[in-house]
Protein backbone atom coordinates (compact mmCIF):
# COMPACT_ATOMS: atom_id res chain seq x y z
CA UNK A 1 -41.47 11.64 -30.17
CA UNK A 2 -39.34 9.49 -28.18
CA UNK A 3 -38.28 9.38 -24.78
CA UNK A 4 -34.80 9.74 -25.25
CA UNK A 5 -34.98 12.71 -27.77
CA UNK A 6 -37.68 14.17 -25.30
CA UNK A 7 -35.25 14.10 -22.40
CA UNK A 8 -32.22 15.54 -24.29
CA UNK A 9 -34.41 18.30 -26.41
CA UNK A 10 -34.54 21.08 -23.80
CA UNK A 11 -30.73 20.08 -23.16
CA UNK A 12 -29.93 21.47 -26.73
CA UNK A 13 -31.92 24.53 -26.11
CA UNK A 14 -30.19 25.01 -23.12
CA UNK A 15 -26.84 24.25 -24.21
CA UNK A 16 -27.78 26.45 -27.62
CA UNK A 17 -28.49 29.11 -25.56
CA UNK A 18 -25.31 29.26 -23.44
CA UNK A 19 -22.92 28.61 -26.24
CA UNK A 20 -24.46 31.44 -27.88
CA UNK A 21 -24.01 33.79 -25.17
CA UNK A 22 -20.73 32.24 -24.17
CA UNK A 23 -19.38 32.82 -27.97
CA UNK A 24 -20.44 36.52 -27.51
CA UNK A 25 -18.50 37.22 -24.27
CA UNK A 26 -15.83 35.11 -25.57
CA UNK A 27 -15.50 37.28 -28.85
CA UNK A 28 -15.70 40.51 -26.70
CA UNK A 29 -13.26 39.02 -24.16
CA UNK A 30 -10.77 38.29 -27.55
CA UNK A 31 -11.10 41.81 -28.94
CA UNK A 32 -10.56 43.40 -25.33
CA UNK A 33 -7.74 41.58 -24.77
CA UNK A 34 -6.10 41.71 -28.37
CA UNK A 35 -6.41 45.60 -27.84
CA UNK A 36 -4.13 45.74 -24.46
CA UNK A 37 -1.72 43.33 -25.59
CA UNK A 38 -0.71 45.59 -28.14
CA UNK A 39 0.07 48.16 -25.29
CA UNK A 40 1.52 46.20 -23.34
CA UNK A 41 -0.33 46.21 -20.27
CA UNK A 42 -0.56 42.69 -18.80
CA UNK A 43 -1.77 43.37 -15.41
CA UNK A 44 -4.70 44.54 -17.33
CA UNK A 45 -5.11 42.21 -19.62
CA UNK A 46 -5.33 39.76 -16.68
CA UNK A 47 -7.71 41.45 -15.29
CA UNK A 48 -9.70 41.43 -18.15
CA UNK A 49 -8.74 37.65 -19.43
CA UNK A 50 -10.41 36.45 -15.36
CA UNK A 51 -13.40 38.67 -16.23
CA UNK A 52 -13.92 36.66 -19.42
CA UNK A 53 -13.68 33.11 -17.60
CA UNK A 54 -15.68 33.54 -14.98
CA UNK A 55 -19.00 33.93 -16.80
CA UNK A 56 -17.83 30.97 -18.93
CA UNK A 57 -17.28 28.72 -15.85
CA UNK A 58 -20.76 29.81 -14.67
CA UNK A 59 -22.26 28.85 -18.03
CA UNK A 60 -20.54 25.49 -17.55
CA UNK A 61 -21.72 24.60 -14.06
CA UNK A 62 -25.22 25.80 -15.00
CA UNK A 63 -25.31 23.27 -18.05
CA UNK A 64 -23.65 20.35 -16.00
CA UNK A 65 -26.13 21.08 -13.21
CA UNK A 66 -28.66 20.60 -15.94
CA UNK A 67 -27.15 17.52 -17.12
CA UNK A 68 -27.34 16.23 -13.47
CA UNK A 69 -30.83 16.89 -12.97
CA UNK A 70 -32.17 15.46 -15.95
CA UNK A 71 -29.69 12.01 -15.36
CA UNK A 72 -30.90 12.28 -12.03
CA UNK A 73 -34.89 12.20 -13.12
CA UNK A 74 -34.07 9.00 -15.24
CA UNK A 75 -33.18 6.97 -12.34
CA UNK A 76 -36.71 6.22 -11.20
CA UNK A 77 -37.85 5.31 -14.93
CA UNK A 78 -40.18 2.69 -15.18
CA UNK A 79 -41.67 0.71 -17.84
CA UNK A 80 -45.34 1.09 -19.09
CA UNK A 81 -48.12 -0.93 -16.85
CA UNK A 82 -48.60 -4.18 -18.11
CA UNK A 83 -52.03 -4.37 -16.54
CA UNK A 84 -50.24 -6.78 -14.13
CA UNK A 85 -52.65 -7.82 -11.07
CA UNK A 86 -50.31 -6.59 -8.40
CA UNK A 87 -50.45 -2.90 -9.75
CA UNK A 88 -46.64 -2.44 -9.57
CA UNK A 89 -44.86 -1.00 -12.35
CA UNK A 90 -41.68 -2.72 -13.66
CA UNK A 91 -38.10 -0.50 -13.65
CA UNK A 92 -36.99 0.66 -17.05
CA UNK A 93 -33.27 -1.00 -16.70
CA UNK A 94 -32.09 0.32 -19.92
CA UNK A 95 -33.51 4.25 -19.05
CA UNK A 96 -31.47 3.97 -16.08
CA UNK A 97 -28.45 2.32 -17.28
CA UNK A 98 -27.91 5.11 -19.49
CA UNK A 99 -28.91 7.69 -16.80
CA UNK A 100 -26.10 6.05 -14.39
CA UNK A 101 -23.61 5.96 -17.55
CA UNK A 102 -23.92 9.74 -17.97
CA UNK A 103 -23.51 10.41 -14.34
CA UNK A 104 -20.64 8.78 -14.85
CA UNK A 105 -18.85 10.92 -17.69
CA UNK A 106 -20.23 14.11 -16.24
CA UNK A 107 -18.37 13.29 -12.74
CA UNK A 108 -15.25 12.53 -14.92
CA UNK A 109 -15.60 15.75 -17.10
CA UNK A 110 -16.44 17.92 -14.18
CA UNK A 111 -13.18 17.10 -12.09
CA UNK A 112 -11.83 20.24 -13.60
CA UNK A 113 -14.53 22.67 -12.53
CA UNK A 114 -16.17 24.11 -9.93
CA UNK A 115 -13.86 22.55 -7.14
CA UNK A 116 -15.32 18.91 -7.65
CA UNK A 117 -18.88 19.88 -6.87
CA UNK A 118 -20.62 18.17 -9.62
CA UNK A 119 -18.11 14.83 -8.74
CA UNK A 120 -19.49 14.54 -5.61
CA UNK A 121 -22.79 15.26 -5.99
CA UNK A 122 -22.83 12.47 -8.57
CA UNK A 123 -21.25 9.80 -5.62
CA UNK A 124 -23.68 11.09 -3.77
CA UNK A 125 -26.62 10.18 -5.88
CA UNK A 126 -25.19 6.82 -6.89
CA UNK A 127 -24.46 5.64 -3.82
CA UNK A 128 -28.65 6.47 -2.49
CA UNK A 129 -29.26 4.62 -5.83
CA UNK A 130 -28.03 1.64 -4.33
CA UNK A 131 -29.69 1.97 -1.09
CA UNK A 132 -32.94 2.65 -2.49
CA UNK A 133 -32.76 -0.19 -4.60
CA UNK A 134 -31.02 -2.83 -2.69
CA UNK A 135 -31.68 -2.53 0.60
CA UNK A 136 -30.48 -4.84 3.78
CA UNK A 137 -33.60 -5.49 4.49
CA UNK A 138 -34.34 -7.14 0.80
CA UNK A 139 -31.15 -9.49 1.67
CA UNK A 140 -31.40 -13.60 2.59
CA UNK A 141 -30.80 -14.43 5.33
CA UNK A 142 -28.58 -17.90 6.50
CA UNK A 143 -30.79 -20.71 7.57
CA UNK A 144 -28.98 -21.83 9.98
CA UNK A 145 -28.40 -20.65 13.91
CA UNK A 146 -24.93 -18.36 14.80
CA UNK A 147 -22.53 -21.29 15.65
CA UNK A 148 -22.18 -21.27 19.62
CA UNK A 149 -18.52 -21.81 20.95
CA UNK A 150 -18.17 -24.57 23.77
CA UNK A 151 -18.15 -22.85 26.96
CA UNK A 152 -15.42 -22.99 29.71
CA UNK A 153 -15.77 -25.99 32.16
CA UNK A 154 -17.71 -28.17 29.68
CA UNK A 155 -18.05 -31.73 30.44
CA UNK A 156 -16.90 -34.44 28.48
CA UNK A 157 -20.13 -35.15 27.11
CA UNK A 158 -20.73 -31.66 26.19
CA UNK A 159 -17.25 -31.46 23.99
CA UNK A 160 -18.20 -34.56 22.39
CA UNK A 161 -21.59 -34.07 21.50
CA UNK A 162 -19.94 -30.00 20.11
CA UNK A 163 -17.62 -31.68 17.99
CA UNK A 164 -20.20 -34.13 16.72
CA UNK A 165 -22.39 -31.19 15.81
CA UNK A 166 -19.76 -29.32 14.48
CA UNK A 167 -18.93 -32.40 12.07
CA UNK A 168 -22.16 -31.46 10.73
CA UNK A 169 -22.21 -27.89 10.37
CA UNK A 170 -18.41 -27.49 8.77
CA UNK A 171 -18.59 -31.66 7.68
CA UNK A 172 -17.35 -31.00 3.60
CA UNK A 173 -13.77 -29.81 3.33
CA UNK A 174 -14.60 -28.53 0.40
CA UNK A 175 -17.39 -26.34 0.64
CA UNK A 176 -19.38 -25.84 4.17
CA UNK A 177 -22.88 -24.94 4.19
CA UNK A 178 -22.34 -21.63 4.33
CA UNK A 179 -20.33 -21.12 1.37
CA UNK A 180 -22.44 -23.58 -0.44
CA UNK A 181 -25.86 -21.52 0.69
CA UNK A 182 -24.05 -18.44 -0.68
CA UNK A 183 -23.03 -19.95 -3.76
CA UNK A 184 -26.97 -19.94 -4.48
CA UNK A 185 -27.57 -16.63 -3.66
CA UNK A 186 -29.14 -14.01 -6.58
CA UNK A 187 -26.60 -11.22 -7.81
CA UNK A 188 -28.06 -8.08 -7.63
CA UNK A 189 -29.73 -6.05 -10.84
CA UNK A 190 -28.16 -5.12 -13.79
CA UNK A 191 -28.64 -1.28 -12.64
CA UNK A 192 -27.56 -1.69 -9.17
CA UNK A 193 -24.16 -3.84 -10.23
CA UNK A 194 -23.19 -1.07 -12.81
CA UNK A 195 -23.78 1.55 -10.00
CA UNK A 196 -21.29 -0.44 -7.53
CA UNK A 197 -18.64 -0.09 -10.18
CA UNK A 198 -18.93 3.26 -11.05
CA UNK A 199 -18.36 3.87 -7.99
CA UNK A 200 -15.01 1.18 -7.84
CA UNK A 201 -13.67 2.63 -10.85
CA UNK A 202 -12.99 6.38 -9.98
CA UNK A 203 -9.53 7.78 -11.13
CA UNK A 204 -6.97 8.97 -8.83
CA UNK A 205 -8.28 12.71 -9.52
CA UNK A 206 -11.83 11.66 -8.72
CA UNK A 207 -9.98 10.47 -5.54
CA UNK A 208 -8.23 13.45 -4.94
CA UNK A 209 -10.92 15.30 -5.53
CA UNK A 210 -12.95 13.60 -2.70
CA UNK A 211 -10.17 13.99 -0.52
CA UNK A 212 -10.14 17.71 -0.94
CA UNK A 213 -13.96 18.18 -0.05
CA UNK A 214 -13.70 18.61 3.68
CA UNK A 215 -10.39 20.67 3.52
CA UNK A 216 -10.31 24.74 3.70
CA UNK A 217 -9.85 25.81 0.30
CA UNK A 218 -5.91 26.36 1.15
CA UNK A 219 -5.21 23.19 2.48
CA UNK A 220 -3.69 20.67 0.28
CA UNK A 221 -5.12 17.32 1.55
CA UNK A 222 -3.96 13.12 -0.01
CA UNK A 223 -6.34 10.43 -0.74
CA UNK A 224 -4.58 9.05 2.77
CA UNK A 225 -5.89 5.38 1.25
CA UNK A 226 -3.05 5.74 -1.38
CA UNK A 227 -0.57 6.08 1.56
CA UNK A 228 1.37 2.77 2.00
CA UNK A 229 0.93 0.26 4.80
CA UNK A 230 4.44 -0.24 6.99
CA UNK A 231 5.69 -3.56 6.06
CA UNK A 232 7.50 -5.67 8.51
CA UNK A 233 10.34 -6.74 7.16
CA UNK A 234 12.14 -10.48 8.01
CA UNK A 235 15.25 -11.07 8.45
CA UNK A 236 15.67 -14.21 7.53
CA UNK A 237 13.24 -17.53 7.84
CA UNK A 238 16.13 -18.73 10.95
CA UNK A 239 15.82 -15.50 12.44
CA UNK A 240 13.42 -14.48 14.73
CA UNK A 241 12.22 -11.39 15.06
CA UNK A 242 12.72 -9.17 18.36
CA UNK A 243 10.21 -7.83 20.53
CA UNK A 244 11.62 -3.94 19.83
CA UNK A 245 11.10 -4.64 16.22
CA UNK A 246 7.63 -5.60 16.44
CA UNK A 247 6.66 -3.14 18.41
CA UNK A 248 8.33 -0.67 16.54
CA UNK A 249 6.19 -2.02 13.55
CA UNK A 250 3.10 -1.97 15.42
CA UNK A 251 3.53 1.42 16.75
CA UNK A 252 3.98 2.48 13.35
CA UNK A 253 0.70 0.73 12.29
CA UNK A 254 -1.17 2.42 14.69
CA UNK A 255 0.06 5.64 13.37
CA UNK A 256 -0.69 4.49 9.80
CA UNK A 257 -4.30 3.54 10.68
CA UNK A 258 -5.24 6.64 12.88
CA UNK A 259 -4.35 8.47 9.66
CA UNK A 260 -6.88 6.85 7.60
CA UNK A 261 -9.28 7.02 10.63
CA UNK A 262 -8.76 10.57 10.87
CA UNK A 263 -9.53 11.27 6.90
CA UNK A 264 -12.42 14.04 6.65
CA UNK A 265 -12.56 14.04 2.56
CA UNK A 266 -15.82 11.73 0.63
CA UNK A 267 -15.95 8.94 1.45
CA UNK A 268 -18.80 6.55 -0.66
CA UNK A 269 -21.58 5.66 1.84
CA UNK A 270 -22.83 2.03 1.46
CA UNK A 271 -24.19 1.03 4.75
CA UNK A 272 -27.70 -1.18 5.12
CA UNK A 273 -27.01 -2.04 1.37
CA UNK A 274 -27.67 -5.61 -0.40
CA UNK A 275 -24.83 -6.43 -2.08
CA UNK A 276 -25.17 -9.99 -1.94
CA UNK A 277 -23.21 -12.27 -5.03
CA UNK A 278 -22.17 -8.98 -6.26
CA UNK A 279 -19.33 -9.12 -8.47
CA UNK A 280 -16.73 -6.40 -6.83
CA UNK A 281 -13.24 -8.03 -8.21
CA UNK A 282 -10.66 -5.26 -8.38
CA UNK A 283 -12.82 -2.19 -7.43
CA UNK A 284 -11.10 0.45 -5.17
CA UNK A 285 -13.53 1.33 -2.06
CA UNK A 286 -10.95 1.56 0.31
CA UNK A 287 -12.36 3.76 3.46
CA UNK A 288 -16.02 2.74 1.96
CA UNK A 289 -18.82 2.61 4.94
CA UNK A 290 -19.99 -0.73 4.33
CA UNK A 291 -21.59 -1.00 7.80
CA UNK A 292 -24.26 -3.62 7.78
CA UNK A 293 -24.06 -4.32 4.28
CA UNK A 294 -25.20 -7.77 3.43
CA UNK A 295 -21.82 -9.06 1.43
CA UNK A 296 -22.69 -12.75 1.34
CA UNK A 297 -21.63 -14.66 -1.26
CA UNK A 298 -19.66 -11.35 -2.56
CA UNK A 299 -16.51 -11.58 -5.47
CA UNK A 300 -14.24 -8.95 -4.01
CA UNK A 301 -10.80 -10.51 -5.15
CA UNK A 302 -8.02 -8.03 -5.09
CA UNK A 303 -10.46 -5.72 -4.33
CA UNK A 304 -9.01 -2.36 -2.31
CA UNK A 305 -10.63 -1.73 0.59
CA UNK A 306 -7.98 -0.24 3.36
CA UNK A 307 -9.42 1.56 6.06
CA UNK A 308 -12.87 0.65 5.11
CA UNK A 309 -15.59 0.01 7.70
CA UNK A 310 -17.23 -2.75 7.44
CA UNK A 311 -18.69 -3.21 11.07
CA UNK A 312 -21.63 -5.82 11.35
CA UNK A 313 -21.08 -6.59 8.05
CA UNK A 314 -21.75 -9.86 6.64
CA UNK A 315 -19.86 -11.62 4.26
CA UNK A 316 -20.21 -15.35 4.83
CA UNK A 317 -19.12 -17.55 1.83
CA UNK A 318 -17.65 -14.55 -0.03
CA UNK A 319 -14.00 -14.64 -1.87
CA UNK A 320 -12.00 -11.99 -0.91
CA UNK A 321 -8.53 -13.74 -2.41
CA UNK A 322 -5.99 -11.26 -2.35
CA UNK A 323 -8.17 -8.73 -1.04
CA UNK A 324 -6.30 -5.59 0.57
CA UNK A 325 -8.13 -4.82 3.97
CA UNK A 326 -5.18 -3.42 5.49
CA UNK A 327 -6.45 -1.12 8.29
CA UNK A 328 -10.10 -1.82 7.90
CA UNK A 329 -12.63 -2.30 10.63
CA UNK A 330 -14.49 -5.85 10.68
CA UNK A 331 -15.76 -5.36 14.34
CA UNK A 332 -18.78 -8.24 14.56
CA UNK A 333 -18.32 -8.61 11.19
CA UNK A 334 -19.28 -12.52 9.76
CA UNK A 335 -17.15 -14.13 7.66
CA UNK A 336 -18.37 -18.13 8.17
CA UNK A 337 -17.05 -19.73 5.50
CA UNK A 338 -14.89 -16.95 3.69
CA UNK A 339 -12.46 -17.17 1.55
CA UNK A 340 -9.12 -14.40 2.71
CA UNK A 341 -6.28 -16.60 0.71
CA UNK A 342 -3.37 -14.44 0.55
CA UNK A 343 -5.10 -11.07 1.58
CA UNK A 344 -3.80 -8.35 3.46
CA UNK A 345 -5.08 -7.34 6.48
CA UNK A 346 -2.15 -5.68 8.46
CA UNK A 347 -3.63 -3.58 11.41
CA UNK A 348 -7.27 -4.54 10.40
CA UNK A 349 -10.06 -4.60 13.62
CA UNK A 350 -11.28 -7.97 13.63
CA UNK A 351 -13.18 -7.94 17.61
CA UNK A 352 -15.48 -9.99 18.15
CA UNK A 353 -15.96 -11.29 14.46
CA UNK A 354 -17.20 -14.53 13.60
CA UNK A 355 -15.06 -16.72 11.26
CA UNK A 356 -15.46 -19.91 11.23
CA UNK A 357 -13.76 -22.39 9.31
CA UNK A 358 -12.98 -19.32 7.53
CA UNK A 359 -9.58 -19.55 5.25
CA UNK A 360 -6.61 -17.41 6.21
CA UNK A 361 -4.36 -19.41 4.09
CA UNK A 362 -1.33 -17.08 3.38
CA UNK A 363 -2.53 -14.20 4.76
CA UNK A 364 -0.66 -10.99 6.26
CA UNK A 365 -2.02 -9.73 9.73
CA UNK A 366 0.64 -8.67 11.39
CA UNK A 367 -0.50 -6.28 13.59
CA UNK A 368 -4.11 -7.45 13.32
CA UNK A 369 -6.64 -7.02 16.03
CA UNK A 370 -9.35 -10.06 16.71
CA UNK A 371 -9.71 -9.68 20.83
CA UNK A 372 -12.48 -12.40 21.07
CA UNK A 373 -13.01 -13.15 17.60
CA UNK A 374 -14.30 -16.51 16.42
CA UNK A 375 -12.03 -18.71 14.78
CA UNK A 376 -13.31 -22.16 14.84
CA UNK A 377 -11.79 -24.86 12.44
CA UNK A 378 -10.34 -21.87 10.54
CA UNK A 379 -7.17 -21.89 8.53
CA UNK A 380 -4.53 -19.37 9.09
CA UNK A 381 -1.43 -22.50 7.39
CA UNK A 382 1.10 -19.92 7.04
CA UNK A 383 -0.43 -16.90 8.02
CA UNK A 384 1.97 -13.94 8.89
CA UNK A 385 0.92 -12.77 12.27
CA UNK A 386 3.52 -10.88 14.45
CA UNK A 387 2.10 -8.70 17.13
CA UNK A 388 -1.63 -9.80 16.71
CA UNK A 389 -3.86 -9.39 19.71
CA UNK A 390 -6.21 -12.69 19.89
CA UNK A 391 -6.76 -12.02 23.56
CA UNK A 392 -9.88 -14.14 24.41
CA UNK A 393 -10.15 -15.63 21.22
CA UNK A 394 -12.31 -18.78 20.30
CA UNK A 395 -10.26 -21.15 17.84
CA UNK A 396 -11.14 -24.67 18.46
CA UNK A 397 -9.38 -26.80 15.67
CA UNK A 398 -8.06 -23.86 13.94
CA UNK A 399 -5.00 -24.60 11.69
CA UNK A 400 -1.99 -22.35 12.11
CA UNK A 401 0.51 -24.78 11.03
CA UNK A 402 3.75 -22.62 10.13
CA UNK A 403 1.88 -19.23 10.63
CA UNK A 404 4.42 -16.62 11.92
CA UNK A 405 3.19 -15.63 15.28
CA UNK A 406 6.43 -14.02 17.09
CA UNK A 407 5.17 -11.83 19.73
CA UNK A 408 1.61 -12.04 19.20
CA UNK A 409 -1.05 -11.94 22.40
CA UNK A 410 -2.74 -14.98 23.12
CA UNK A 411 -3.77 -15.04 26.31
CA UNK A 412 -7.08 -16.47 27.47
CA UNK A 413 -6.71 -17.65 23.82
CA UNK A 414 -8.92 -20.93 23.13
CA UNK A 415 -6.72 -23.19 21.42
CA UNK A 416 -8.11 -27.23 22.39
CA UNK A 417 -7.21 -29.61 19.26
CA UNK A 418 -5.24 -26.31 17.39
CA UNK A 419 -2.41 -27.37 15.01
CA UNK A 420 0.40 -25.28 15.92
CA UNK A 421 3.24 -27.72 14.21
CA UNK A 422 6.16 -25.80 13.27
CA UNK A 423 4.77 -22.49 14.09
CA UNK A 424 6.63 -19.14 14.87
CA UNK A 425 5.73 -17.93 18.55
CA UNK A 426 9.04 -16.46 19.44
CA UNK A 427 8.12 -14.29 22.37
CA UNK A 428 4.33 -14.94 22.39
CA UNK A 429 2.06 -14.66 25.49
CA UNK A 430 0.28 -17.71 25.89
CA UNK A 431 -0.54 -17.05 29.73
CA UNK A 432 -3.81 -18.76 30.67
CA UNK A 433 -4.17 -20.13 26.79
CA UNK A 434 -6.15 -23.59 26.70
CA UNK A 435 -3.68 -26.06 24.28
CA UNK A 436 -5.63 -29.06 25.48
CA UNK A 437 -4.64 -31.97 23.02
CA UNK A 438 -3.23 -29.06 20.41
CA UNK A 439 0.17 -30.42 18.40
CA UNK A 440 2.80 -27.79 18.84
CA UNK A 441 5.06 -30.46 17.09
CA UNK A 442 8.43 -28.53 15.69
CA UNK A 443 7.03 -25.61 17.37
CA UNK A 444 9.32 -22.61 18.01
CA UNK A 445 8.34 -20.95 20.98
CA UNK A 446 11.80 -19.37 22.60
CA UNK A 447 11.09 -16.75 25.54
CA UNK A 448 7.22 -17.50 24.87
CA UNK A 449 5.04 -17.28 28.08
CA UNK A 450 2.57 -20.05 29.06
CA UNK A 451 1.88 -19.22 32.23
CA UNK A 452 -1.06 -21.17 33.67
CA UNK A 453 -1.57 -22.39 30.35
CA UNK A 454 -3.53 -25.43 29.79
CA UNK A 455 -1.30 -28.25 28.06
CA UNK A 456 -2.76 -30.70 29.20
CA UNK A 457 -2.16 -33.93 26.54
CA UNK A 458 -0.73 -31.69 24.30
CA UNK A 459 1.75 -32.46 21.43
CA UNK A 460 5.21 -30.92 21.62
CA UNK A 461 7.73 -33.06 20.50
CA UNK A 462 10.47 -31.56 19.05
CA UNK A 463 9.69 -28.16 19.97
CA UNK A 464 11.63 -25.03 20.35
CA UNK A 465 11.17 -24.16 23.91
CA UNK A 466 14.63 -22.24 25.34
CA UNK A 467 13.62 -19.73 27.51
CA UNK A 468 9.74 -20.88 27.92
CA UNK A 469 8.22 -19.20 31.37
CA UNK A 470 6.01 -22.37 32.30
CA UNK A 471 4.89 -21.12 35.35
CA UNK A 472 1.88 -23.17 36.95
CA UNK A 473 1.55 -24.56 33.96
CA UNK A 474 -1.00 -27.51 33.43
CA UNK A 475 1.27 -30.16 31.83
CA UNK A 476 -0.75 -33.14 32.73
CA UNK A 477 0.14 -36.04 30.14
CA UNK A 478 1.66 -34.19 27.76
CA UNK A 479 3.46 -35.80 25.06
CA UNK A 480 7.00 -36.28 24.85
CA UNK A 481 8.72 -33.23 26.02
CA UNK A 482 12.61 -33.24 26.58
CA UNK A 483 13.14 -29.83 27.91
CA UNK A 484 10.65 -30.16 30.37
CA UNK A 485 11.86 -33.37 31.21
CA UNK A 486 15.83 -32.03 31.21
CA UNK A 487 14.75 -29.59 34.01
CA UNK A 488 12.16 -31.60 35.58
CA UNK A 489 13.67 -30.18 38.88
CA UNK A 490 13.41 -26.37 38.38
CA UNK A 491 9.86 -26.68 36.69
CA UNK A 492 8.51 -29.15 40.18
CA UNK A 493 8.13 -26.19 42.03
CA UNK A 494 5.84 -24.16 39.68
CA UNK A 495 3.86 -26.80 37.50
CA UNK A 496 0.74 -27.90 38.67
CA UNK A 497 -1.36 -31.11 37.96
């Protein structure tokens, strides 16, 4: 006999068991209720319709509990010894494939019984699927050393022979190492990628389902991921926006982001997993735990993952175009060499993560945390960025040519040999930034602070700067100025150098 009509041959006798018994309550149920309908008496008939049901739902969630069990069992088959010399036996892909496939359509039947048990259960054993079998541990890791920044007071020598090394490291404009080492990587196994989408492509009443799971049995509780991120609206491209809007916007993101925070439903656990080169394009894991997961190389294009947490994570080389992290957390997270064209990451907590030469292009942040983040040689050309905090942050040659940046924090900010040309950074604190030899060309910086910042050699010809606070400013060769020239006078007093 085979293996697959040994597994589902006590199944039958099961299930020909229980339908048997359920069609004999269900005829007695018919007749008693037949018989009081003619009186009249609906209270009691009721009464006696909910004593029919019940046994009938506990026949049900005995046979899908069955059905689970047996699915489960399935998931560590393995193919017969080949008499190999290493004594390990091989996995039977196609035994589990199906196993994980019916999983699958008993989590979507069972939605409508026994409160979402069975859904849940089945999450839960897909998800320790993919931990079992693709651990962190198994992952690659990048040849090459964490990039160091150039520290504060470097000599002249020491920037040159940075940049010289960093010519090597992010040399190709193209590709950089690291998105060409993760273009190499191995995707993972045919069972492992099919359990990663089955858990992507839950409907919205699997979702709702999850989000009920924590919540007293009276409590009506959303999928809180399905809630929409405030948008900051523009007035127009001439019009900048005001401080009170902004931080209107960003108290309202906090609010929006402490919701998701605070969600108590299922959420799918993925953390320590090896998801390296997988192929997650339009999957929904929004408020995933993805901590630690090895993401390298990764497909995750329009993929949905607000208020997931992806702390530690590391996704260098990986294409998240169009990617919707509004509200996630990417504390420490790498992303050397990452593709984030056009996503969404409004709100998102970027501290202390590593980017480099990472590309923003397009991208909303408004809102965005990334207090000392790494941001060397990135691109953020026409970011949106209003009210970010990049207190501290490292961003050596970044690119944030006509990125929208009214408001935002920048002080401490890093900022030698940035392009800033035509930017937005109405009302921005630049206090204490470094813009040594950075082109602010066309800039518009009205009201912005720069006190004791570093412009030293800078480029800010035709700049917007009505209102600037220049206070002890370093302006030391700076290139062609007029407004600080027109009032030269005022400015003698409080610029030093």
């Amino acid at each position: 006999m085979s293996d697959s009509a040994t597994f589902f041959l006590p199944l039958s006798q099961l299930m020909m068991q229980e339908i048997g018994l359920a069609s004999a309550v269900t005829g007695i149920g018919l007749i008693a209720v037949f018989a009081l309908a003619i009186t009249h008496r609906t209270v009691r008939v009721r009464r006696i319709g909910a004593l029919v049901v019940a046994p009938l739902i506990w026949v049900r969630r005995r046979w899908i509990h069955a059905r689970i069990t047996k699915a489960e069992a399935r998931l560590t088959a393995v193919d017969p010894p080949s008499g190999a010399p290493n004594g390990k036996n091989t996995p039977d892909l196609d035994a589990r494939r199906d196993a994980l496939l019916l999983l699958e359509r008993i989590a979507q039947n069972a939605i409508r019984f026994d409160g979402g048990r069975a859904h849940i259960r089945v999450m839960e054993i897909v998800c320790a699927y993919i931990r079992e079998n693709a651990p962190a541990s198994e992952a690659v890791n990048f040849p090459l050393p964490e990039w160091t920044p150039l520290p504060d007071g470097a000599t002249d020598a020491e920037k040159a022979q940075h940049v010289a090394w960093r010519e090597v490291r992010f040399a190709n404009r193209i590709n950089s190492n690291a998105r060409d080492w993760a273009a190499a990587l191995k995707p993972p196994r045919a069972d492992v990628a099919l359990a990663i989408r089955i858990i992507g492509r839950r409907s919205a009443a699997q979702r709702t389902i999850e989000a009920l799971w924590e919540a007293e049995a009276d409590q009506t509780e959303p999928w809180v991921f399905d809630t929409p991120c405030p948008v900051l609206i523009r007035p127009t491209e001439a019009v900048p926006l005001s401080s009170g809007t902004v931080d209107a916007y960003t108290s309202n993101l906090r609010k929006w982001r402490s919701g998701l925070a605070a969600f108590r439903g299922y959420r799918p656990d993925l953390r320590e997993t090896n998801l390296q080169a997988a192929d997650l394009s339009q999957l929904v894991l929004s408020g995933a735990r993805l901590d630690g997961a090895r993401l390298d190389g990764a497909i995750l294009c329009e993929t949905r993952l607000e208020g997931a947490v992806l702390r530690d994570a590391h996704l260098r080389g990986s294409i998240l175009y169009k990617a919707r992290l509004d509200g996630a957390d990417l504390r420490r997270a790498f992303l050397e060499g990452a593709v984030l064209r056009e996503a969404t990451l409004q709100g998102a907590i970027l501290r202390k993560a590593r980017a480099e030469w990472a590309n923003f292009k397009e991208a909303r942040m408004d809102g965005a945390d990334l207090f000392e983040a790494r941001l060397e040689v990135a691109s953020l050309y026409k970011a949106r960025m209003a009210g970010v905090i990049l207190y501290k942050a490292r961003m050596d040659g970044v690119v944030l040519r006509q990125a929208a940046m009214e408001c935002a924090d920048l002080r401490r900010a890093h900022l030698p040999w940035a392009t800033l040309r035509e930017a937005r950074l109405e009302g921005a604190d630049l206090g204490w930034a470094q813009l040594e030899y950075a082109d602010l060309g066309s800039a518009r910086m009205a009201d912005a602070g720069l006190y004791k910042a570093n412009l030293r050699r800078a480029d800010v010809r035709l700049a917007q700067m009505t209102g600037v606070s220049l206070c002890r400013a370093v302006v030391t060769g700076v290139t062609s100025a007029p407004i600080l020239w027109k009032n030269r006078r005022s400015l003698a007093q409080n610029i030093d150098g």
